[in-house]
Protein backbone atom coordinates (compact mmCIF):
# COMPACT_ATOMS: atom_id res chain seq x y z
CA UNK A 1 13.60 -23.44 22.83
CA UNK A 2 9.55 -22.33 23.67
CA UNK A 3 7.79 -25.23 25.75
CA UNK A 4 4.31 -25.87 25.09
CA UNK A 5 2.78 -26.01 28.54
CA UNK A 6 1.61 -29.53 29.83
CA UNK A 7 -1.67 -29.50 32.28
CA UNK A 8 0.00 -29.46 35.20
CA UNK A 9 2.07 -26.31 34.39
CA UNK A 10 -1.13 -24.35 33.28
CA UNK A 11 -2.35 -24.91 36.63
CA UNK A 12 0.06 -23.03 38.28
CA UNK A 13 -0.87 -20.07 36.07
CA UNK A 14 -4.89 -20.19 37.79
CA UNK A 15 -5.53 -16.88 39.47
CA UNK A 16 -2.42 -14.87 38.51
CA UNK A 17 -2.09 -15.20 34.99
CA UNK A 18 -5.29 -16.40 34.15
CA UNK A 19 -7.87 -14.74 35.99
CA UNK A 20 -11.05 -15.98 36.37
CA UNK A 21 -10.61 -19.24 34.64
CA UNK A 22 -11.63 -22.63 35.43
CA UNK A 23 -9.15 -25.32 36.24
CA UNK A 24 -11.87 -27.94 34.86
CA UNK A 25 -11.66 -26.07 31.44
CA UNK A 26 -7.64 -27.33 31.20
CA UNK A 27 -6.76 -29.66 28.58
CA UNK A 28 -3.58 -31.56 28.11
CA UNK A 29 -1.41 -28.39 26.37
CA UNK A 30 -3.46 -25.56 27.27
CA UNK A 31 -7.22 -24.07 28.35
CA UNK A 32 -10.50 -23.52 27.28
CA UNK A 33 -11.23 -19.84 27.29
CA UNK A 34 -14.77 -19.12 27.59
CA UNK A 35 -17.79 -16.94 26.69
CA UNK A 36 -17.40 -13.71 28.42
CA UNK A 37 -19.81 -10.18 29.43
CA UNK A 38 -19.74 -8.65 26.15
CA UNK A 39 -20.35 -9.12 22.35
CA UNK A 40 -20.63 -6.46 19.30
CA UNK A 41 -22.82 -7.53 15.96
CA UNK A 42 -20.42 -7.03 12.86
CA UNK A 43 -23.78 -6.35 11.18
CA UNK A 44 -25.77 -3.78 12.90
CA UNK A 45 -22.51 -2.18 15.39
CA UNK A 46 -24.53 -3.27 18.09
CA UNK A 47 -22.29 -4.13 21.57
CA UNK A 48 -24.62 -5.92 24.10
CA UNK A 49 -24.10 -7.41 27.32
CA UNK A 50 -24.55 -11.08 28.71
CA UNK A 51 -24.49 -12.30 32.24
CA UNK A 52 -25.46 -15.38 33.99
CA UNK A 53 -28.21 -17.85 32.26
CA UNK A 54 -28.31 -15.51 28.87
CA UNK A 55 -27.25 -17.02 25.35
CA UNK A 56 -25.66 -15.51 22.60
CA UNK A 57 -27.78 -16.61 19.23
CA UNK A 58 -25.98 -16.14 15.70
CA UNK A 59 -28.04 -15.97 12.52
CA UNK A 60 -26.65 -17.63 9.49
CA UNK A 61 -23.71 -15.82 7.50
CA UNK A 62 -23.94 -13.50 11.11
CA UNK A 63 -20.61 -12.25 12.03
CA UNK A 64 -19.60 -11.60 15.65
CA UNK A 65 -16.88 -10.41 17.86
CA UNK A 66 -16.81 -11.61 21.76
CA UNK A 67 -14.96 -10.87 24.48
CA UNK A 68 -13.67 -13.59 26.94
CA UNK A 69 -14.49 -14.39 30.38
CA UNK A 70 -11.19 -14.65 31.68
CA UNK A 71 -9.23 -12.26 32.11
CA UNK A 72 -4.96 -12.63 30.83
CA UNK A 73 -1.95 -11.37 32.36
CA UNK A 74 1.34 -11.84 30.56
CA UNK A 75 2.99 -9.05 31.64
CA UNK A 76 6.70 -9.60 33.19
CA UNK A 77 6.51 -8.92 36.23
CA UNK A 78 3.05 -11.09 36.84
CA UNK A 79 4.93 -14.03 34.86
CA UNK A 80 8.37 -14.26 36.60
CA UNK A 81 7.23 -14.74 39.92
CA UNK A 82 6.39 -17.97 38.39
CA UNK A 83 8.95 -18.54 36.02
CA UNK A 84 11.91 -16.17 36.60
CA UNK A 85 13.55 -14.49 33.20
CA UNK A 86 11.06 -16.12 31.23
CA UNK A 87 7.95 -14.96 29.82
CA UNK A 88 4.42 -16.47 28.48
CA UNK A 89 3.13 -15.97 24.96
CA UNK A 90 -0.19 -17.75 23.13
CA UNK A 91 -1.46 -19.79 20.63
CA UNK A 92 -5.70 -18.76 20.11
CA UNK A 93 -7.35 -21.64 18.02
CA UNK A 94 -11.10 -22.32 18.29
CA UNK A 95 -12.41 -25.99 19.62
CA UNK A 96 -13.56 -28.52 17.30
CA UNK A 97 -16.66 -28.57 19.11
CA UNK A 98 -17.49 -25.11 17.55
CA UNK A 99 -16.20 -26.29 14.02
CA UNK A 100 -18.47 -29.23 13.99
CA UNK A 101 -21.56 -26.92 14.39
CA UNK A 102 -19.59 -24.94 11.11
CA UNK A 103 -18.64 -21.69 13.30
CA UNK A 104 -15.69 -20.69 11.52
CA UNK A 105 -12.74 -18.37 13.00
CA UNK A 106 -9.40 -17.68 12.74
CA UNK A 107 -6.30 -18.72 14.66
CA UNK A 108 -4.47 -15.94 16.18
CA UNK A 109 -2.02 -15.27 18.80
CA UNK A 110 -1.36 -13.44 22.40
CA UNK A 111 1.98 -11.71 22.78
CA UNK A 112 4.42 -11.49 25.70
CA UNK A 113 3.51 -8.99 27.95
CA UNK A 114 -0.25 -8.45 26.76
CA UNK A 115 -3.00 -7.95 29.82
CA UNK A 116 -6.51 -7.87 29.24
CA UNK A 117 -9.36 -9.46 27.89
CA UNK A 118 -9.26 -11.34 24.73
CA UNK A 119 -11.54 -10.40 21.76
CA UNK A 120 -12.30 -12.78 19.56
CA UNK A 121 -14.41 -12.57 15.94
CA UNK A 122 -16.37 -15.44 14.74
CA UNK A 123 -18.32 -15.96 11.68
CA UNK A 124 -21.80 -18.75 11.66
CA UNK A 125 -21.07 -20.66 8.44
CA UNK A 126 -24.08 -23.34 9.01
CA UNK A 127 -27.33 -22.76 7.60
CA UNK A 128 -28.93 -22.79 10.98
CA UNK A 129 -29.05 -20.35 13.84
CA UNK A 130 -25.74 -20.87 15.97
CA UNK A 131 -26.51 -20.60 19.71
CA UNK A 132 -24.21 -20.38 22.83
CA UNK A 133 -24.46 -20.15 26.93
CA UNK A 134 -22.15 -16.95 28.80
CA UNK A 135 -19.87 -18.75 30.11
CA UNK A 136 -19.69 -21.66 27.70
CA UNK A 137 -16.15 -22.88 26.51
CA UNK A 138 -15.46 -21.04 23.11
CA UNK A 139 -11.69 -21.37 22.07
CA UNK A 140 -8.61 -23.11 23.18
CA UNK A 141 -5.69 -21.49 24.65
CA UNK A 142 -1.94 -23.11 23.95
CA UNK A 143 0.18 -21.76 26.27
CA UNK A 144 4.10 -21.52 25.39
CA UNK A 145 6.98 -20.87 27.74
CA UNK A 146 9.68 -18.64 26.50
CA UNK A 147 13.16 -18.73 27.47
CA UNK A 148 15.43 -14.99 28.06
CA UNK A 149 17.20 -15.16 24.58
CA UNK A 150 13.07 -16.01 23.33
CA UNK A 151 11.79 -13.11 25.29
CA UNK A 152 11.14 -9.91 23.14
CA UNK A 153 12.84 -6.68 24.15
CA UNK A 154 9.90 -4.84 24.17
CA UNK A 155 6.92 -6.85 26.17
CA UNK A 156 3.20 -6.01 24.27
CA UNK A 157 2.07 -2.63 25.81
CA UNK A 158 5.24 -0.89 25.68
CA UNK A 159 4.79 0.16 21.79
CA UNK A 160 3.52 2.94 20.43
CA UNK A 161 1.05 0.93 18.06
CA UNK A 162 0.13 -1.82 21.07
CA UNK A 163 -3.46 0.07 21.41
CA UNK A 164 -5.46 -3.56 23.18
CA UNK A 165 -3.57 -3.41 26.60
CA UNK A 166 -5.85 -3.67 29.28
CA UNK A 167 -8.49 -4.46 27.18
CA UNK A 168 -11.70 -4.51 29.28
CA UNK A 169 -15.39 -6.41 27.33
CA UNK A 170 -14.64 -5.61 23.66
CA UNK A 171 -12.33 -2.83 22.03
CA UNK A 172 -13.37 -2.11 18.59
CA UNK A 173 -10.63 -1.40 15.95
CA UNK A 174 -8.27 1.48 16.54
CA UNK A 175 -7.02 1.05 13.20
CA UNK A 176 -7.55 4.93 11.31
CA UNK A 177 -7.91 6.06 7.74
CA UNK A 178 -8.30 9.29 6.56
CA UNK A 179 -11.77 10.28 5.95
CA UNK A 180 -11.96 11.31 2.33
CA UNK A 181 -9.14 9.57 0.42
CA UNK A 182 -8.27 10.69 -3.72
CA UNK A 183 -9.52 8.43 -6.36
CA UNK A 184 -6.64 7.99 -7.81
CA UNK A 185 -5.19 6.89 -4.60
CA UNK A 186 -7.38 4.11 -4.44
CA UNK A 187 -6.05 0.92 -5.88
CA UNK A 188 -9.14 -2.10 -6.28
CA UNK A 189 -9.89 -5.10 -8.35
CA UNK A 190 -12.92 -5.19 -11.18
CA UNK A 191 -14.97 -6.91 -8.21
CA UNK A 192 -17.60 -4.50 -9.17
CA UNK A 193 -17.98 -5.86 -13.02
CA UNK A 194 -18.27 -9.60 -11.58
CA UNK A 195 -21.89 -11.19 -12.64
CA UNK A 196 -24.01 -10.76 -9.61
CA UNK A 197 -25.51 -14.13 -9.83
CA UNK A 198 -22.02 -15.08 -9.31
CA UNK A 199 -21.17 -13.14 -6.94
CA UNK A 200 -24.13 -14.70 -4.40
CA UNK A 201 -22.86 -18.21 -5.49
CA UNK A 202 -19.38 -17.61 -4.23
CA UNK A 203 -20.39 -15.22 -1.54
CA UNK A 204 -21.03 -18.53 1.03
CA UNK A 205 -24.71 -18.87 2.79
CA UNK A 206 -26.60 -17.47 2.99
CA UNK A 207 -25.86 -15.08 0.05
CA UNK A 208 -25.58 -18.27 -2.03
CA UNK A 209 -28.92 -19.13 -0.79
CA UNK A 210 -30.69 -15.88 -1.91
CA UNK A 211 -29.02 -15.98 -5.25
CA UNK A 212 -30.28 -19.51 -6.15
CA UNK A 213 -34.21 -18.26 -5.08
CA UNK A 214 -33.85 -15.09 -6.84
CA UNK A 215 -32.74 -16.80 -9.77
CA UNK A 216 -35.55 -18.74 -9.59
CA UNK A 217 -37.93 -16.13 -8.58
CA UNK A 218 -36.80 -14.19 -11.69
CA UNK A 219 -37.64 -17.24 -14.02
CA UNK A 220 -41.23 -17.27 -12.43
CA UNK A 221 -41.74 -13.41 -13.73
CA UNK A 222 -40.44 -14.16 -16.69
CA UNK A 223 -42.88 -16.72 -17.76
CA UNK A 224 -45.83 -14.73 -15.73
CA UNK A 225 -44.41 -11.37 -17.53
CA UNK A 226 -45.02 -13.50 -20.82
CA UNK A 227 -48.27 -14.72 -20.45
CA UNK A 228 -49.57 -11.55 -19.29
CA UNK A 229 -48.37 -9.81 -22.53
CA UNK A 230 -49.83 -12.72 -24.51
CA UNK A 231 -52.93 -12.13 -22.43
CA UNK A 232 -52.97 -8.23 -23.54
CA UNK A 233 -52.27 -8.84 -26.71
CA UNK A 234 -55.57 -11.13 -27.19
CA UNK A 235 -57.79 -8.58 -25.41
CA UNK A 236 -56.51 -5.86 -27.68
CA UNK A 237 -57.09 -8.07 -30.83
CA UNK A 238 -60.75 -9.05 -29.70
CA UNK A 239 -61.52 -5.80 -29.03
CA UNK A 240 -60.63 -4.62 -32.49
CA UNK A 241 -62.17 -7.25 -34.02
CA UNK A 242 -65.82 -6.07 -32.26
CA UNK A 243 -64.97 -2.79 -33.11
CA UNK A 244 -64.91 -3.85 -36.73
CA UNK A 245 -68.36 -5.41 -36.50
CA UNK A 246 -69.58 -2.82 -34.55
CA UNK A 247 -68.66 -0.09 -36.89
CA UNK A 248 -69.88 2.29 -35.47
CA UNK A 249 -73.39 1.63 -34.35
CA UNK A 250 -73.04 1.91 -30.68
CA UNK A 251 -73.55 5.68 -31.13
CA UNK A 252 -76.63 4.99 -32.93
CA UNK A 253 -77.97 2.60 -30.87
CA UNK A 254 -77.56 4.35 -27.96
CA UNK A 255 -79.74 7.01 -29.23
CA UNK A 256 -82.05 5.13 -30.45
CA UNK A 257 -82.49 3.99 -26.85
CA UNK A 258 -82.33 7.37 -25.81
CA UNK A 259 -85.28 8.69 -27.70
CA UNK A 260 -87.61 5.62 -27.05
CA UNK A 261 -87.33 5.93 -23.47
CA UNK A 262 -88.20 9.70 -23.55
CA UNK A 263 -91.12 9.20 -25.70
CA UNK A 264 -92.15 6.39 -23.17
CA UNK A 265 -91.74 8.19 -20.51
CA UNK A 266 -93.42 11.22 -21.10
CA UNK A 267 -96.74 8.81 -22.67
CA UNK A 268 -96.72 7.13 -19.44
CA UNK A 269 -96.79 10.26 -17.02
CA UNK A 270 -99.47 12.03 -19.57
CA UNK A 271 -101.58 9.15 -19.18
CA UNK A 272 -101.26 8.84 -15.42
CA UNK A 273 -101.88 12.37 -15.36
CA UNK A 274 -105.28 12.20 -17.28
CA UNK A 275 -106.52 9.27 -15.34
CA UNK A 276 -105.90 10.70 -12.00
CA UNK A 277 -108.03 14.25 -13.82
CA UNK A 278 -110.83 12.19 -14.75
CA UNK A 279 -111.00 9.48 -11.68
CA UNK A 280 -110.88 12.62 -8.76
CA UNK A 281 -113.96 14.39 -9.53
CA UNK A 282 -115.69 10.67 -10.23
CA UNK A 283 -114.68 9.53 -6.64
CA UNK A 284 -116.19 12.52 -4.97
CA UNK A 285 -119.35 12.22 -7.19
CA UNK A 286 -119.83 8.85 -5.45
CA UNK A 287 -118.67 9.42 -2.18
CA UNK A 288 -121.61 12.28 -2.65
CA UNK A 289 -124.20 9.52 -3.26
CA UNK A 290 -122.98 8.05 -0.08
CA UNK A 291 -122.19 4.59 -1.42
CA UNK A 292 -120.27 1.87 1.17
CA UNK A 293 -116.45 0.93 1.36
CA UNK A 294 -116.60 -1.88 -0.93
CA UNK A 295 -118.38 -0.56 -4.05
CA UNK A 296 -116.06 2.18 -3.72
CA UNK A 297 -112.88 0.37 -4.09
CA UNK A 298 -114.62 -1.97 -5.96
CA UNK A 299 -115.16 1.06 -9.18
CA UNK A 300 -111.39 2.14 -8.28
CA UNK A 301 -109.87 -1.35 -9.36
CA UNK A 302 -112.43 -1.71 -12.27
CA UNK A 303 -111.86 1.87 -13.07
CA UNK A 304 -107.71 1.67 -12.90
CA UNK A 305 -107.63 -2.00 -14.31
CA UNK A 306 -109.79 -0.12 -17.78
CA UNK A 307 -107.42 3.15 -17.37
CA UNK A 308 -104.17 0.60 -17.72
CA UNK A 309 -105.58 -1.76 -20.61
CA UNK A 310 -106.49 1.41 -22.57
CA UNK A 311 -102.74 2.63 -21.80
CA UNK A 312 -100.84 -0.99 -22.74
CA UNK A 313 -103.36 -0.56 -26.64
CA UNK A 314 -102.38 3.19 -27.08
CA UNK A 315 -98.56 1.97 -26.57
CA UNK A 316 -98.70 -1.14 -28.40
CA UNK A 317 -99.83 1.02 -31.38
CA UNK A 318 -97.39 3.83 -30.95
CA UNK A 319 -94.56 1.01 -31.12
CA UNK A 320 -95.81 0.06 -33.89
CA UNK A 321 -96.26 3.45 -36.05
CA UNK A 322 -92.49 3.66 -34.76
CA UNK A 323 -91.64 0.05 -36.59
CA UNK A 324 -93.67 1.40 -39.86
């Protein structure tokens, strides 16, 4: 029957099996695998490196694949020089530490004879940004010990469909579709029909998240949408109501205004015109009879002060012949 390896056992695996990994990292039935060189963004298809004294952040509702630092041989031959006709397979299962800060993954498995490095998805279920250290412990290993009559006849990487061997940093899927599949070949639920408010709400964060504000959001125009037609609707009833009143006299009084300010106008430039006539040939006269500076200016202010009385009478009469 499979043995779960104790701590002791695992160590002997340090170097050959596991490569690269830390004997400080062993627990009491297995290993702490740990954050390796590589990690691809589910949500942009972005693969970037990390290295010594870099972290790996992970927004909210942010999925991730990683791949680890250590490197695994279970093939045969690397196994039974250890333990003769028997052969290692795995247990994957992420630490509690990790589930505590709500990173959620599955459990999966290694199989006998598999070499390479181990990729791993993850998914940051938390509302806050999930951060981790290269190198940093990530998910536990459970070793267990297979017997001949446990052993598989045909080891992992001696199938036709075993396409991770020697998996080096990440591997994206090798699983293939064809390109452009028929319609009617295509067999889906009504997901499409579901209520998209509900949809958010069941989607997790932080889809719930945006559904709740947008909800919300959408209440807020509603009650601004209303009060602005209430608002348009006032404005378009006041401005029938002048209309009403008005009834048509804007036209009128318009060019009423039109026709006083011409005849204004043209009484103020005659005038102006006259007075400057009459006052030029006076001014020379004087200047003639070689009177000073200030009797001079003092007959200009007289003179204009007289020319602008007689113009403010002639106007105040003409408004009121207009009245008549």
């Amino acid at each position: 029957m499979a043995k779960i390896l104790p701590d002791y056992e695992v160590k002997k695996l340090l170097g050959s099996v596991l490569i690269d990994a830390d004997e400080k990292y062993i627990n009491p039935n297995g290993i702490e695998l740990r954050l390796g060189k590589q990690v691809r963004f589910y949500s942009t298809g972005e693969t970037k490196k990390l290295g010594t004294g870099f972290f790996l952040k992970v927004k909210p509702g942010e999925n991730v694949i990683i791949s680890s630092l250590e490197k695994l041989d279970f093939t045969e031959e690397t196994v039974q020089n250890i333990y003769p006709n028997k052969m290692l397979m795995a247990l994957v299962t992420p630490t509690t530490t990790m589930m505590r800060e709500g990173i959620s993954h599955a459990a999966t498995k290694v199989d006998a004879g598999f070499r390479g490095n181990l990729n791993w998805g993850f998914r940051n279920g938390s509302i806050k940004e999930f951060t981790i250290q290269y190198g940093e412990p990530i998910f536990k290993l459970t070793l267990f010990l297979l017997e001949k009559d446990e052993s598989p006849d045909v080891p992992y990487g001696e199938g036709e469909t075993h396409t991770y061997q020697d998996t080096d940093g990440i591997k994206t899927s090798t699983r293939r579709i064809p390109a452009d599949i028929p319609k009617n070949k295509l067999i889906s639920s009504s997901f499409g029909k579901i209520d998209p408010k509900k949809e958010l709400r069941e989607a997790g964060y932080p889809f719930n998240h945006i559904g709740r504000e947008l909800v919300e959001l959408h209440g807020r125009f509603e009650t601004v949408s209303s009060d602005v037609r209430l608002l348009s609707t006032k404005i378009e009833q006041e401005t029938q109501v002048i209309s009403k009143r008005l009834n048509g006299l804007p036209g009128a009084i318009l060019e009423k205004v039109e026709v006083l300010f011409q005849k204004k106008f043209l009484w103020v430039v005659a005038v102006l015109i006259a007075a400057i006539s009459v006052l030029l040939p006076i001014w020379n006269f004087l200047q003639a009879k070689n009177l000073g500076t200030s009797i001079l200016m003092s007959i200009g202010v007289i003179t204009g002060a007289v020319v602008l009385a007689i113009a403010y009478i002639l106007t105040r009469r003409s408004n009121r012949n207009n009245e008549k």
